[in-house]
Each structure stands twice: as C-alpha cells, then as structure tokens.
Protein backbone atom coordinates (compact mmCIF):
# COMPACT_ATOMS: atom_id res chain seq x y z
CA UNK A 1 0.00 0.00 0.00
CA UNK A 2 1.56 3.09 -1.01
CA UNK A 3 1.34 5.45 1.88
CA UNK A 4 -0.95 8.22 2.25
CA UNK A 5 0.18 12.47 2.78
CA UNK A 6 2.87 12.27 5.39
CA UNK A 7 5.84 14.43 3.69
CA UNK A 8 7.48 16.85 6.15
CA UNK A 9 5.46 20.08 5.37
CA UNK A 10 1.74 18.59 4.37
CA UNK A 11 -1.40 19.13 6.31
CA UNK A 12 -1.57 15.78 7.92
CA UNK A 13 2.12 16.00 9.30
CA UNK A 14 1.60 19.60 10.38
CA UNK A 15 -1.69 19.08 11.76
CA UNK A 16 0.13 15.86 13.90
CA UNK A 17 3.07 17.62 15.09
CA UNK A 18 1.12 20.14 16.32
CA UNK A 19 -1.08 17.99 18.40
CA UNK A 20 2.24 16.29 19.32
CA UNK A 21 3.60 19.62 20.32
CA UNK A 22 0.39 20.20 22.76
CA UNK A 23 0.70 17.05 24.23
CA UNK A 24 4.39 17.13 24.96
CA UNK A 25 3.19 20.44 27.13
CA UNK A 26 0.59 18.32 29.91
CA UNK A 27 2.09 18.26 33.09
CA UNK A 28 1.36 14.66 33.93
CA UNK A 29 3.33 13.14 31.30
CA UNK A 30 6.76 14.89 32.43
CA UNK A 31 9.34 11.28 33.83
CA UNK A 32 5.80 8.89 32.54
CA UNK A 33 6.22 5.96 29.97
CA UNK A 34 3.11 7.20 27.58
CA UNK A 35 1.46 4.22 24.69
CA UNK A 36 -0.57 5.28 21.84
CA UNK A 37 -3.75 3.32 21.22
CA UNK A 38 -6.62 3.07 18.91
CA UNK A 39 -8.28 5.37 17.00
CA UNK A 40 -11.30 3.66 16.18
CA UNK A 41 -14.10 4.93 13.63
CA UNK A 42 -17.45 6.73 15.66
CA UNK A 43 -18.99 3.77 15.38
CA UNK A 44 -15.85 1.83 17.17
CA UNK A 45 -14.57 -0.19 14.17
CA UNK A 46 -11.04 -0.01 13.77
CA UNK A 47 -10.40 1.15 10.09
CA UNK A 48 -6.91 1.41 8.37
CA UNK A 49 -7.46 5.18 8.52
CA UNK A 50 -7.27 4.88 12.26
CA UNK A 51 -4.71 3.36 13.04
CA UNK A 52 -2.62 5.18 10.40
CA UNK A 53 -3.16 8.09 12.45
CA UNK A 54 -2.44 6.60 15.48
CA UNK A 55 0.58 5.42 14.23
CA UNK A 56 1.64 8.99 12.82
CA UNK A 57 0.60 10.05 15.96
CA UNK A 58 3.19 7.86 17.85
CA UNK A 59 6.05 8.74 15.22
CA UNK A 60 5.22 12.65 16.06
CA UNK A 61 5.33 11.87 19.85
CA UNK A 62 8.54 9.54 19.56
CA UNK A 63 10.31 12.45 17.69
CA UNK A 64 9.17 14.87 20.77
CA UNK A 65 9.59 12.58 23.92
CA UNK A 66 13.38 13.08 24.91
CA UNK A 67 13.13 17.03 24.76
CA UNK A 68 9.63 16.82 26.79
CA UNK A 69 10.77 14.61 29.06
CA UNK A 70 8.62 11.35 28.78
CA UNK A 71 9.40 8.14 27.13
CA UNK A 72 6.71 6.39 24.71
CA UNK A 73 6.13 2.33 24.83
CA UNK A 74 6.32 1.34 21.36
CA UNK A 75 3.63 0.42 19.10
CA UNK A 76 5.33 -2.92 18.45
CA UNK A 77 5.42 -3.46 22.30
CA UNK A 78 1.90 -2.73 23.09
CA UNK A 79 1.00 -5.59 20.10
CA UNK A 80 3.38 -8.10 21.92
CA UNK A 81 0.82 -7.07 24.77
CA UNK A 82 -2.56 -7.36 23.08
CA UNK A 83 -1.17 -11.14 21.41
CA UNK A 84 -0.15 -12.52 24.80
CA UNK A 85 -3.55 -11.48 26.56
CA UNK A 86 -5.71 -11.78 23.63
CA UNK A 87 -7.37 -8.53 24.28
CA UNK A 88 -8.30 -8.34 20.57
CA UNK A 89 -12.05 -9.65 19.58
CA UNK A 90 -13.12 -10.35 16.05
CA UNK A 91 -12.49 -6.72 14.39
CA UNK A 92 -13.16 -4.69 17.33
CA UNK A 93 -10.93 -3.67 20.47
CA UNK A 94 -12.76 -2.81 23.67
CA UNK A 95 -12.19 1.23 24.89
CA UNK A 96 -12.61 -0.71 28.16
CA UNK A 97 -9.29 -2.65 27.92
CA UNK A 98 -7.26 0.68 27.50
CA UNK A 99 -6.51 0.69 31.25
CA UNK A 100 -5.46 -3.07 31.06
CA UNK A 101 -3.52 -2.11 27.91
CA UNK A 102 -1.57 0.55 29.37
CA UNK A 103 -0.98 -1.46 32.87
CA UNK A 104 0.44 -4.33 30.93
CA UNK A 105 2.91 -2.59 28.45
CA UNK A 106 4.17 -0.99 31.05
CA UNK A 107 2.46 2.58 30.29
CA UNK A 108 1.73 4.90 32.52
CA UNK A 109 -0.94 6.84 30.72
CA UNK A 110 -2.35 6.07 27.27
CA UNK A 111 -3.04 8.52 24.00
CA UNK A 112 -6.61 7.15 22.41
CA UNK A 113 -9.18 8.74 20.74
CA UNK A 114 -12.04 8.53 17.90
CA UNK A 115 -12.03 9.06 14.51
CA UNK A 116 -15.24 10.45 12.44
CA UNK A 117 -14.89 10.97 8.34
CA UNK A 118 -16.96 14.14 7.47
CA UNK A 119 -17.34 14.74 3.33
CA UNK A 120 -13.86 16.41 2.91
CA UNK A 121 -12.47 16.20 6.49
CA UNK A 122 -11.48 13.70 9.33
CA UNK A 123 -12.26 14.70 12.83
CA UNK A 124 -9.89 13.40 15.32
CA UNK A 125 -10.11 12.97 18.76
CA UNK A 126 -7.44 12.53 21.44
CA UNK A 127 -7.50 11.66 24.84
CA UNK A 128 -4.98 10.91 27.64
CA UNK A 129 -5.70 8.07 29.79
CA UNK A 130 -4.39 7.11 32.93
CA UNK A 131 -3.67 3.43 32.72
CA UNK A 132 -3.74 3.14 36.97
CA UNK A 133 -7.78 4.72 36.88
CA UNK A 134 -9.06 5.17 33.21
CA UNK A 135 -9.02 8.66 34.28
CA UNK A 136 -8.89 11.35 31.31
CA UNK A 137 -6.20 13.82 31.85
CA UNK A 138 -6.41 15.86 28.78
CA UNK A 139 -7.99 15.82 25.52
CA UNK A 140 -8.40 17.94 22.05
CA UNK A 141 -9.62 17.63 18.54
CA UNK A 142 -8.68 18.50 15.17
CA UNK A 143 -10.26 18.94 12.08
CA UNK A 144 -7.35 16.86 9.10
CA UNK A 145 -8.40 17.22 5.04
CA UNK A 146 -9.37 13.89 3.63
CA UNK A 147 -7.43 13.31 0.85
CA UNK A 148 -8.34 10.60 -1.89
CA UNK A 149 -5.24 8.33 -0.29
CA UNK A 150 -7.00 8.74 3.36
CA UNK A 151 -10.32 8.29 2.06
CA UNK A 152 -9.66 4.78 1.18
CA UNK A 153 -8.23 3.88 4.00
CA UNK A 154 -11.64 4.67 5.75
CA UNK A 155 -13.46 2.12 4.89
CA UNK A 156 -10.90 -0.61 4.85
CA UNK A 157 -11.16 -2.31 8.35
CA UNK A 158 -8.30 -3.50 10.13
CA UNK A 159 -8.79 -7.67 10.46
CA UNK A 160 -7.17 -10.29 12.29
CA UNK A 161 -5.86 -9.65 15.97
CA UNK A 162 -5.50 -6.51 15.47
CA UNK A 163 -1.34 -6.85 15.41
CA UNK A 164 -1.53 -8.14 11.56
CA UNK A 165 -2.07 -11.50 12.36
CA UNK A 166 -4.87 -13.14 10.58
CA UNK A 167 -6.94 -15.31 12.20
CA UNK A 168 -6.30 -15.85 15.94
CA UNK A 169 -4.80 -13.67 18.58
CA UNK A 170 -1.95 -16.25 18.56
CA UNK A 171 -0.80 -16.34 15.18
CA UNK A 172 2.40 -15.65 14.01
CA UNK A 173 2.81 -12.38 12.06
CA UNK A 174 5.62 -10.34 10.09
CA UNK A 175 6.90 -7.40 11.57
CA UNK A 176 5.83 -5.98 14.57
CA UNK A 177 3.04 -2.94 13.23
CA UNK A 178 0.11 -2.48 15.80
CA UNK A 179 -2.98 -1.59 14.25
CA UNK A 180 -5.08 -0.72 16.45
C-alpha cells in the first residue's frame, strides 16, 4: 500500500506535530512511559485510517519525547501485549481494555481517541488516559483534510488480531506494526 500524505510540510504531518507539540506540554506526562492506542471509527470499528493516524501520531510523539521529558512504549510493544492477553475480539478492540492495555505494556498513561470521516475532512479525537484509573487527563480535537489516499483507508477495516495477524490472537505475524 503506497502510503498516504505524510511528507514533512503537508497538512496531515503539520496538523500531527502540532497535536504532538500540545501534548508534549501536559504536566502529567513529564518522567511517565506514555502508549498510543486506537483510533477507532465513531462507530468503534477499527479502520486502516485509524490506526494510520495513530501510528503517525506515535512517530510525532517519539520524535518529541526526549526534549519533553517522557518516554513512549512502542507500538510494536503494546502488540506483543494485546497477542499474549488476547485482548483483541473479532475486528473490534474494547475502549474498556485501554486501562489493562496501558498497565500491561508498562504505560503509565495512554493517548486514544475517535475518529469520524466528514465529506472532505477527518475529525480526530485525542484523549490521555491514565492506565492506573481510566481517568482522562487531557484531551483535544482536530479537524485533518481527507485526501483521496485517506479516504480509502476509511473504509478498509483493520482484520485479524489486530497486530496483523490473521486469524487468531496467537498467530504468528511479520513485523511488529500495531494496528489498532
């Protein structure tokens, strides 16, 4: 799959890095080990648009951790997680389990959110969990252009376990992607 907008300088990127940039600034994330999560549609499927973001998401935050002082679990870590404790179920992943999620990869709080396609826009949710309570520590929205290469990815759902694995939560896959 040839990758959607993502060049240094496009909307997307900008529109990441600045969300990124506002997270890096909430006080309780200063010496915390942070995950991203899902980003599933409104209507909590999982799409490939979702965890795209999520994943651009993480690369934005990854790029930002050492100067804001917070470390971020790894996408690839947190799917080692869901695998071993089968938290994925058919081609959904429970909001509930964000708390378990978090616990077991060894993150302190956890970035989630929703996604919603509008005609020529994405909305996009985040939230900041804490993985001890479930309690929301921050949260914002933006408003992302949906560009032909996003808008396919929206309603292309995201099978398997959730890792890449077809099938069963125990199947082997190829490299470690989490999309969740």
């Amino acid at each position: 799959m040839a990758a959607p907008a993502g060049a240094a300088g496009d909307p997307l990127t900008t529109a990441l890095g600045q969300m990124a940039g506002k997270i890096e600034q909430v006080r309780d994330l200063k010496g915390k080990k942070l995950g991203v999560g899902d980003f599933p549609m409104a209507g909590g499927r999982i799409s490939e648009l979702g965890s795209y973001l999520a994943d651009q998401l993480d690369v934005a935050l990854t790029g930002r951790a050492a100067a804001g002082g917070f470390e971020v679990v790894t996408r690839s870590q947190l799917c080692q997680v869901i695998r071993e404790n089968k938290l994925w179920v058919d081609d959904r992943f429970d909001p509930s389990l964000h708390k378990k999620l978090g616990r077991l990869g060894q993150a302190d709080l956890m970035v989630t959110g929703q996604v919603t396609a509008l005609s020529r826009q994405v909305s996009m949710s985040v939230r900041i969990l804490d993985s001890e309570t479930g309690r929301a520590v921050w949260a914002d929205s933006l408003v992302l252009p949906l560009d032909e290469a996003l808008r396919g990815l929206v309603s292309r759902p995201v099978l398997g376990d959730g890792c890449g694995a077809p099938g069963s939560a125990s199947a082997p896959s190829g490299p470690d992607r989490l999309q969740i």
